[in-house]
C-alpha atoms as a PDB file:
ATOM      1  CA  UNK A   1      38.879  25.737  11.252  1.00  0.00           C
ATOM      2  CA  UNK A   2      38.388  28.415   8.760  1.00  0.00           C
ATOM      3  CA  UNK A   3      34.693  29.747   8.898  1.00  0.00           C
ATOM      4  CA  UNK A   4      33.337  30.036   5.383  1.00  0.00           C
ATOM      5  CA  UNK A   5      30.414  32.249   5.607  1.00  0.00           C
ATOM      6  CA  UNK A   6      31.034  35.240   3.910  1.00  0.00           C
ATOM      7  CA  UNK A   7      28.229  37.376   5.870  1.00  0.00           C
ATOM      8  CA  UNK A   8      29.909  36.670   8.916  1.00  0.00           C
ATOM      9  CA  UNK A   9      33.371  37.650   7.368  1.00  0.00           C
ATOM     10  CA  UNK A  10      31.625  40.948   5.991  1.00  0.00           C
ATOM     11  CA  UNK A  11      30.055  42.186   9.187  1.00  0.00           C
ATOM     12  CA  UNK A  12      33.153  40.982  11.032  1.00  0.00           C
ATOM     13  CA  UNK A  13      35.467  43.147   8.611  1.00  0.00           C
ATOM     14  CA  UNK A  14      33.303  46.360   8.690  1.00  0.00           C
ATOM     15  CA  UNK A  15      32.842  46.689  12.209  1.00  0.00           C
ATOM     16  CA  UNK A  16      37.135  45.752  13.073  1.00  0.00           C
ATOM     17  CA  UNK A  17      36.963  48.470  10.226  1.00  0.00           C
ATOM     18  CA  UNK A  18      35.072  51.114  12.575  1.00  0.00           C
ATOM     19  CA  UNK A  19      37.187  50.442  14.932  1.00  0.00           C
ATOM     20  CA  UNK A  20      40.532  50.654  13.693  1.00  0.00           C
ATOM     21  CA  UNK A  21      39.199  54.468  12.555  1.00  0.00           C
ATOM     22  CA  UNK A  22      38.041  55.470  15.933  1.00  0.00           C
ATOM     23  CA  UNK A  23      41.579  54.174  17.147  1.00  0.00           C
ATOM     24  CA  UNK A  24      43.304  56.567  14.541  1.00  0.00           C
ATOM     25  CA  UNK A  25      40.927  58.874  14.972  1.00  0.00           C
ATOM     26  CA  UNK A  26      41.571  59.051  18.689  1.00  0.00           C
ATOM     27  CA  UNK A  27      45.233  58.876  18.453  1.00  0.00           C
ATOM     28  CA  UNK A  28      45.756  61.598  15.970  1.00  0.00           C
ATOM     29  CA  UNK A  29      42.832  63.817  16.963  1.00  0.00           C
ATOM     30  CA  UNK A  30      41.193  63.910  13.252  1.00  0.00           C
ATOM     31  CA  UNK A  31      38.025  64.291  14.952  1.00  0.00           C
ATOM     32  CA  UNK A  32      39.018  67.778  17.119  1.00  0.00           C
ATOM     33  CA  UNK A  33      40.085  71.056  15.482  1.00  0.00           C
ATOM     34  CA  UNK A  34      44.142  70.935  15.746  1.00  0.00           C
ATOM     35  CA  UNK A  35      44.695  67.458  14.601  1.00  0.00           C
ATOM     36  CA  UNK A  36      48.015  65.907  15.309  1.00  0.00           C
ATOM     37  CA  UNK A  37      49.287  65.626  12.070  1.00  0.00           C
ATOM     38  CA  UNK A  38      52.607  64.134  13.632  1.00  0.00           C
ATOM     39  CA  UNK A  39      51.180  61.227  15.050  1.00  0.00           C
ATOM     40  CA  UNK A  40      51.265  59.870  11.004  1.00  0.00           C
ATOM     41  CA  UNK A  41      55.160  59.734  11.496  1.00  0.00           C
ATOM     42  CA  UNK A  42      54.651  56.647  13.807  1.00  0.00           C
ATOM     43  CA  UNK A  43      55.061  53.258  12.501  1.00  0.00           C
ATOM     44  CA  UNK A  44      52.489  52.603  15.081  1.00  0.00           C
ATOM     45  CA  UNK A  45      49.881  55.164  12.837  1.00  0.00           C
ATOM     46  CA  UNK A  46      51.031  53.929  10.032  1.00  0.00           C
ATOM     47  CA  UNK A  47      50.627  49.911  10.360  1.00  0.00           C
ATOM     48  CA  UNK A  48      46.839  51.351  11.817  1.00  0.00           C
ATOM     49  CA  UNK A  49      46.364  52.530   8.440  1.00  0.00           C
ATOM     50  CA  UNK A  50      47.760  49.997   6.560  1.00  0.00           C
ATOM     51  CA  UNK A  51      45.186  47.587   8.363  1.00  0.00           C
ATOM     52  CA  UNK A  52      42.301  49.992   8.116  1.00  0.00           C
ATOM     53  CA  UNK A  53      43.199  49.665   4.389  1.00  0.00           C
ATOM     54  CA  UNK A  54      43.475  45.783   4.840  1.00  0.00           C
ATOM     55  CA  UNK A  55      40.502  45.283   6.512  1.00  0.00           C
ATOM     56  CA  UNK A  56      38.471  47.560   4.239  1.00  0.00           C
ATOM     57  CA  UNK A  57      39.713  45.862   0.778  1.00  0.00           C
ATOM     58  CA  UNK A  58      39.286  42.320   2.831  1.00  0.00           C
ATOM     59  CA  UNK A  59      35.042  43.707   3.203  1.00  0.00           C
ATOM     60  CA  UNK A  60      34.710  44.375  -0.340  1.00  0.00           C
ATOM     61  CA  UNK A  61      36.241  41.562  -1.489  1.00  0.00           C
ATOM     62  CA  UNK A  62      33.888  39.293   0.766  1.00  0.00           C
ATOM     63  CA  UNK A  63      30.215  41.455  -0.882  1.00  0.00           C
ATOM     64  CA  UNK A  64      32.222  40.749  -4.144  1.00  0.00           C
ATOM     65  CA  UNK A  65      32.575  37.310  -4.112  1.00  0.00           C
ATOM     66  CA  UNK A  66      29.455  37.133  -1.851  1.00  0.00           C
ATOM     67  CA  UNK A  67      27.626  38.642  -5.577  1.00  0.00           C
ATOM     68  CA  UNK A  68      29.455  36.301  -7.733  1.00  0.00           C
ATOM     69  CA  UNK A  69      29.832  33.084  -6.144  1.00  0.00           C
ATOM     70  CA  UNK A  70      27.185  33.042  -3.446  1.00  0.00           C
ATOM     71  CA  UNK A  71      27.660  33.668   0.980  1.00  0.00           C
ATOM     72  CA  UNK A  72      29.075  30.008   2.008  1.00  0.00           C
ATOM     73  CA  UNK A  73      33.234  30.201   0.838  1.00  0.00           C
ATOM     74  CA  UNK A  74      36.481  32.363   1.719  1.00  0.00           C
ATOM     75  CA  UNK A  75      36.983  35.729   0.545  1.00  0.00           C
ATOM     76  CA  UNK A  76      40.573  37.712   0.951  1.00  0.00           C
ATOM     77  CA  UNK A  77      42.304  40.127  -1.402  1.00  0.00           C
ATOM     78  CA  UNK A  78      44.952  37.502  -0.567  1.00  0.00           C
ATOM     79  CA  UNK A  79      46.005  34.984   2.090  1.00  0.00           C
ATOM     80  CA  UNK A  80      49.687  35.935   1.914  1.00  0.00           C
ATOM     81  CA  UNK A  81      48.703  39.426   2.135  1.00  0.00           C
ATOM     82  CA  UNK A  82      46.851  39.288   4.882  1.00  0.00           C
ATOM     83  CA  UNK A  83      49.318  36.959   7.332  1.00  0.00           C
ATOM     84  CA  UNK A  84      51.752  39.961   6.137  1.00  0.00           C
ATOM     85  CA  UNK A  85      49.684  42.680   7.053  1.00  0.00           C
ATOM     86  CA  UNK A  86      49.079  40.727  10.640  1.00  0.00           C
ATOM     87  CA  UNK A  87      52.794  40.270  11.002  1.00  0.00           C
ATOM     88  CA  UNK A  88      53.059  44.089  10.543  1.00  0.00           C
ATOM     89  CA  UNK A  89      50.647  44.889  13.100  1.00  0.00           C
ATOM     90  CA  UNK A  90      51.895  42.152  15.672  1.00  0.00           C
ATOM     91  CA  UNK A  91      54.888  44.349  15.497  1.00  0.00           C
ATOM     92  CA  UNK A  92      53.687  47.167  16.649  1.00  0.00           C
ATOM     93  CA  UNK A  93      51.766  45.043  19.438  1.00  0.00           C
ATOM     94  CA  UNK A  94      55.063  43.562  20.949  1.00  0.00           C
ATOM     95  CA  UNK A  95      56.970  47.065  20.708  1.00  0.00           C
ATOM     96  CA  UNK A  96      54.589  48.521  22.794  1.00  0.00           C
ATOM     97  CA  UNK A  97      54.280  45.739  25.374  1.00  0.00           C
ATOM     98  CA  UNK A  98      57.698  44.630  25.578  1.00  0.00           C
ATOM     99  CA  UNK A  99      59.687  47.554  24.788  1.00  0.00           C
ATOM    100  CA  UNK A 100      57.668  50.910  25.059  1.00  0.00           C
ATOM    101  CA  UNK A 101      55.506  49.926  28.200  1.00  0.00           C
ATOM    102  CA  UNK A 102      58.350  49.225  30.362  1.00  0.00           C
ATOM    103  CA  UNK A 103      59.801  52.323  29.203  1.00  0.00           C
ATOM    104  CA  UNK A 104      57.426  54.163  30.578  1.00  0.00           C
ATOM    105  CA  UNK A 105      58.472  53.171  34.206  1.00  0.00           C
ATOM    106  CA  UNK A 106      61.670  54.431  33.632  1.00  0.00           C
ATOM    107  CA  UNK A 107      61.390  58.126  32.316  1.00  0.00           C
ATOM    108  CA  UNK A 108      60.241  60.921  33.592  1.00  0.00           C
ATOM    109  CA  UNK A 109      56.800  62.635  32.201  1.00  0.00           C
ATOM    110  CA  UNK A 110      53.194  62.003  33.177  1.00  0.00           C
ATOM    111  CA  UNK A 111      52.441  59.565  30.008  1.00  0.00           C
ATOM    112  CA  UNK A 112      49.986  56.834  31.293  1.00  0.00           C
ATOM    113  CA  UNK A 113      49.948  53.275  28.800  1.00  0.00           C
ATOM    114  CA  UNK A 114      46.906  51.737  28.871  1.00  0.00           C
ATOM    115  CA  UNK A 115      44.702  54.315  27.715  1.00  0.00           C
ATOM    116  CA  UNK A 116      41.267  53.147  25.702  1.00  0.00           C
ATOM    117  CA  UNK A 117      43.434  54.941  22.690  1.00  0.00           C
ATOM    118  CA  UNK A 118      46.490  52.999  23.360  1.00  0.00           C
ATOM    119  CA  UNK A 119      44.742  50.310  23.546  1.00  0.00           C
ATOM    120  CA  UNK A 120      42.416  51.008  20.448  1.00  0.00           C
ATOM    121  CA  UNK A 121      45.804  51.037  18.339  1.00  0.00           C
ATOM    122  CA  UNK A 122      48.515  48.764  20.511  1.00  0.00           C
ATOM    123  CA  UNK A 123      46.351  45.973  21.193  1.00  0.00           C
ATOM    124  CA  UNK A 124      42.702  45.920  20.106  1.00  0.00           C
ATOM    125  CA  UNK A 125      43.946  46.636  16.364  1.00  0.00           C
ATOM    126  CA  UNK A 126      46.358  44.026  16.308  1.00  0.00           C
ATOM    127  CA  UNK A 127      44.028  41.555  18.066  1.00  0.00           C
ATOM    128  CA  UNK A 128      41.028  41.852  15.192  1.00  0.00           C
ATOM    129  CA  UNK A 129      43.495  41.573  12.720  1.00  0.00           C
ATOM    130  CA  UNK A 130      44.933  37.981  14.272  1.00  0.00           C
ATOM    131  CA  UNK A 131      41.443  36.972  14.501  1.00  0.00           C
ATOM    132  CA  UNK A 132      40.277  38.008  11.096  1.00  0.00           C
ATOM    133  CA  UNK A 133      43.376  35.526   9.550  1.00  0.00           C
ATOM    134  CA  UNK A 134      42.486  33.271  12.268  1.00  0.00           C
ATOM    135  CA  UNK A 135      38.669  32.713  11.295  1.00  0.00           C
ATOM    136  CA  UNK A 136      38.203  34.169   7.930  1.00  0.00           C
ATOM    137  CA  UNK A 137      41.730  33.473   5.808  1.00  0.00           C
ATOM    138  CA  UNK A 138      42.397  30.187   4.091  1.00  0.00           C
ATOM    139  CA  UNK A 139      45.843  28.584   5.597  1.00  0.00           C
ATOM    140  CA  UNK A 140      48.804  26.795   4.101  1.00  0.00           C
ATOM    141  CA  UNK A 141      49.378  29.845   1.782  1.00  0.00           C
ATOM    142  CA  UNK A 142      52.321  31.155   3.475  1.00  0.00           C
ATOM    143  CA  UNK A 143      55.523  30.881   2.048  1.00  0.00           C
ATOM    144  CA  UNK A 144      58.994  29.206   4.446  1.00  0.00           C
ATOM    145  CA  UNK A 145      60.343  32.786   3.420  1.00  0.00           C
ATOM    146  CA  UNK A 146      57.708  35.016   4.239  1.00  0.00           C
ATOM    147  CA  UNK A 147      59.065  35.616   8.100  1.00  0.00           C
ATOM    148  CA  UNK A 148      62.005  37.266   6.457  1.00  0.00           C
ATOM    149  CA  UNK A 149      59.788  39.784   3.978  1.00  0.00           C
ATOM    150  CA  UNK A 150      57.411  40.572   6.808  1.00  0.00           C
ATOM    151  CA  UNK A 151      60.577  42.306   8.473  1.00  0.00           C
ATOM    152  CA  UNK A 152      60.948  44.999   5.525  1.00  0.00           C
ATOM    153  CA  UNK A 153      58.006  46.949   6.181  1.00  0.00           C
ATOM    154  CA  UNK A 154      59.876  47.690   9.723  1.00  0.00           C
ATOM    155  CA  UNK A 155      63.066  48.181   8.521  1.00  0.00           C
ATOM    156  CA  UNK A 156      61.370  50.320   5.803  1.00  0.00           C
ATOM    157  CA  UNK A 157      60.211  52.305   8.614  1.00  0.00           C
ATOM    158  CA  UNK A 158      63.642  53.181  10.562  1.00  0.00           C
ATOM    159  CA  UNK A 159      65.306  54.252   7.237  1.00  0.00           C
ATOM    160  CA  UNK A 160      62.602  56.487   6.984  1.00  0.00           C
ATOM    161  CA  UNK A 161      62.870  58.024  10.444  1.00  0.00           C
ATOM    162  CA  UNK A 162      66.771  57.655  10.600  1.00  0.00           C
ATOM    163  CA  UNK A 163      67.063  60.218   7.147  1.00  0.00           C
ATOM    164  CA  UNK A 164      63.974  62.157   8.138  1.00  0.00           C
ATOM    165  CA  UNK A 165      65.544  62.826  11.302  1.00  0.00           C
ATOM    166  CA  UNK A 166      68.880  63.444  10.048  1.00  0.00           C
ATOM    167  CA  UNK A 167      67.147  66.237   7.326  1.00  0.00           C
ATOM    168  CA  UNK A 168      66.471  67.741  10.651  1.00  0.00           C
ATOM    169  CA  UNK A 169      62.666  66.551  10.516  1.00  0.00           C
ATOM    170  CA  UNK A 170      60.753  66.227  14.581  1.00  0.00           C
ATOM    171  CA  UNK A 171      58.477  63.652  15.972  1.00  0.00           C
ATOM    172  CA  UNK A 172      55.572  64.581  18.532  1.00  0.00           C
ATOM    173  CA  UNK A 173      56.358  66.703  20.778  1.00  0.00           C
ATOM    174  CA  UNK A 174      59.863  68.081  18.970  1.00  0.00           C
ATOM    175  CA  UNK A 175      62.147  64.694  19.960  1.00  0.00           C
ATOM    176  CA  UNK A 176      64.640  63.130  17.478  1.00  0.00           C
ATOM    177  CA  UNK A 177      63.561  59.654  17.514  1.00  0.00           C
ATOM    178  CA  UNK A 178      59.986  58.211  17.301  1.00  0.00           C
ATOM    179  CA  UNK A 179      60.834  55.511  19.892  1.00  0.00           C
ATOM    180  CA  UNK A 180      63.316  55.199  22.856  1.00  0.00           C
ATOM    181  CA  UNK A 181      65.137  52.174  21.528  1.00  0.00           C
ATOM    182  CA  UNK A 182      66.068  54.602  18.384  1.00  0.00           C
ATOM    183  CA  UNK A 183      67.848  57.107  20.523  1.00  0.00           C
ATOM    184  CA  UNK A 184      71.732  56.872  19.299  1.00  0.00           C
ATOM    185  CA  UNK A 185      72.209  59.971  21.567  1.00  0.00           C
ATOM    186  CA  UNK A 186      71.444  57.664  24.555  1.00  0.00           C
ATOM    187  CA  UNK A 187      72.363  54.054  23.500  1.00  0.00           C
ATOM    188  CA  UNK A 188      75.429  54.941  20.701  1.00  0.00           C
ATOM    189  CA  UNK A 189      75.337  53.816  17.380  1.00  0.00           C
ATOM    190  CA  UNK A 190      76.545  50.389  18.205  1.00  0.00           C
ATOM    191  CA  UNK A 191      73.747  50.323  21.200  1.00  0.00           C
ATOM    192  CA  UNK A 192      70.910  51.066  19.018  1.00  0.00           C
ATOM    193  CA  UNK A 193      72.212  48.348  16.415  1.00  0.00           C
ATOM    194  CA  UNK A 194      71.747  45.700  19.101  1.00  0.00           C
ATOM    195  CA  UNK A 195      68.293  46.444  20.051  1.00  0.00           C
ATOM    196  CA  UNK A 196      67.260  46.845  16.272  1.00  0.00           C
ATOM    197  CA  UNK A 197      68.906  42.956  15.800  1.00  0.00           C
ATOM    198  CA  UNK A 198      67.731  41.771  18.807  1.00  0.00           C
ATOM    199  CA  UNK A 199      63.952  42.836  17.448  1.00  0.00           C
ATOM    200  CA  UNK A 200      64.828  41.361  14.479  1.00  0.00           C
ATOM    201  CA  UNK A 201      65.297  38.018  15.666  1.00  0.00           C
ATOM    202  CA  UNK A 202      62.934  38.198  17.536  1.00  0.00           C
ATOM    203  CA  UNK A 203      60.026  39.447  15.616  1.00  0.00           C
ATOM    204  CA  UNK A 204      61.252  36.963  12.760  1.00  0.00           C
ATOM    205  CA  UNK A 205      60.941  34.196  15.250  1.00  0.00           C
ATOM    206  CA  UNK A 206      57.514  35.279  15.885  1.00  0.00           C
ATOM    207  CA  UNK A 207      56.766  35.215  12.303  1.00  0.00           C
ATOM    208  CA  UNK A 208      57.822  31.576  12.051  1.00  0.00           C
ATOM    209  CA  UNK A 209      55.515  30.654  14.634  1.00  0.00           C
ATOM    210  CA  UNK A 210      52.664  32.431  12.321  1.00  0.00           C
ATOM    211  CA  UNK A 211      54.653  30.419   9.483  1.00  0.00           C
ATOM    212  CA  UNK A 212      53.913  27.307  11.569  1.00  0.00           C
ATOM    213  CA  UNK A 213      50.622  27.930  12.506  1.00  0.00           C
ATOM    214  CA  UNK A 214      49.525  28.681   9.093  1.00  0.00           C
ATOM    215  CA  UNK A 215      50.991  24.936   7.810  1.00  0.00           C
ATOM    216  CA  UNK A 216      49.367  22.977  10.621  1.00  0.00           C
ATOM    217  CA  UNK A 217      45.826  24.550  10.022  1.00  0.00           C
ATOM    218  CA  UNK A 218      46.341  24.238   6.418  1.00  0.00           C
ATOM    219  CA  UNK A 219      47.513  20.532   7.054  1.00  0.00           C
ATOM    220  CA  UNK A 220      44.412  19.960   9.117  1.00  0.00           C
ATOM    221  CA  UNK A 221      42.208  21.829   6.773  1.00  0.00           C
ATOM    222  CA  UNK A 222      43.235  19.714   3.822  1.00  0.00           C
ATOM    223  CA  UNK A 223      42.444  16.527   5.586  1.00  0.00           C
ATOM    224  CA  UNK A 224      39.314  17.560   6.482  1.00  0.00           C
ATOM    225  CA  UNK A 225      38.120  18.290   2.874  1.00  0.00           C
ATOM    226  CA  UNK A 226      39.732  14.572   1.759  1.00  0.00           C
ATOM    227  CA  UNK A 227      37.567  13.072   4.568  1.00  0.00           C
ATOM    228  CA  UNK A 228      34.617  14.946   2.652  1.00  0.00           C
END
């Protein structure tokens, strides 16, 4: 059930907002004197911002409304919207659990997953923004297409890192591709293909289930208010 209370929404939303920036903050040192500006080439960086943006616009909204209408009702830039921005964010949570962690295991360096920073922006990031359209977001706004937009913003993101690094642009630490699966020098062209469907389907199924989700609630929701 949706909780419509827009002070609890408000102080929810600014303090997932605080720390979504420390996240960033941490994982692109903005805080230290050399920041890593390269860190902003990640789609993991990137879908940080995009929900520090999210959940910003999602607190004003809520004092807005809270000024006009009164505290007790739903505030959200928009419901769509925000199950997008949550599907982009999801994203990066499965990459790095499924895909990247395991990785790890396999390569040689001294990384460590599971840092409080990878954490901050692989997991704790994603999970406020789930709850926020869990508790805050009205449902049975989302569209039986929607799965299938929410995979542009990440297909979006390897045309940008495919031309960048063709133009003969660098990730962190000088390497070609942003993420492991990417690598056509390892997997070939045809290799790399299969992983990127292979995410596809499977990050569209996971959208469906969102898709789903979002009907039942709003099914339940509207038969709540008729019993009102």
């Amino acid at each position: 059930m949706v909780l419509s209370f827009r002070g609890l929404a408000f102080f929810y939303r600014a303090l997932a907002s605080f720390a979504i920036l420390v996240g960033i903050a941490r994982v692109s040192g903005l805080l230290t004197a050399e920041p890593t500006w390269a860190a902003f080439l990640y789609y993991t960086v990137l879908s940080n911002v995009l929900c520090l943006g999210w959940m910003v616009a999602s607190a004003l909204v809520t004092i807005r409304d809270a000024q006009a209408d009164g505290w007790t009702g739903y505030s959200t830039p928009s419901a769509r919207g925000s199950a997008a921005v949550m599907m982009a964010i999801t994203v990066t949570m499965l990459i790095y659990l499924i895909v990247l962690v395991p990785s790890t295991f396999e390569q040689p360096g001294t990384y460590e997953p599971f840092t409080l920073t990878d954490n901050l922006v692989h997991i704790i990031t994603p999970v406020l923004v789930i709850v926020d359209w869990l508790l805050f977001v009205p449902k049975g706004k989302v569209r039986g297409y929607d799965p299938f937009l929410w995979a542009l913003p990440a297909y979006a993101y390897l045309a940008f890192a495919f031309v960048y690094s063709a133009l003969g642009g660098r990730f962190g630490g000088g390497t070609v591709y942003p993420y492991p699966f990417m690598n056509v020098d390892v997997h070939g062209v045809g290799g790399v293909a299969l992983w990127i469907v292979g995410l596809t389907v499977a990050l569209v199924g996971v959208g469906y289930l969102y898709y789903l989700l979002d009907v039942w609630l709003g099914r339940r929701a509207a038969r709540a208010a008729a019993v009102l």
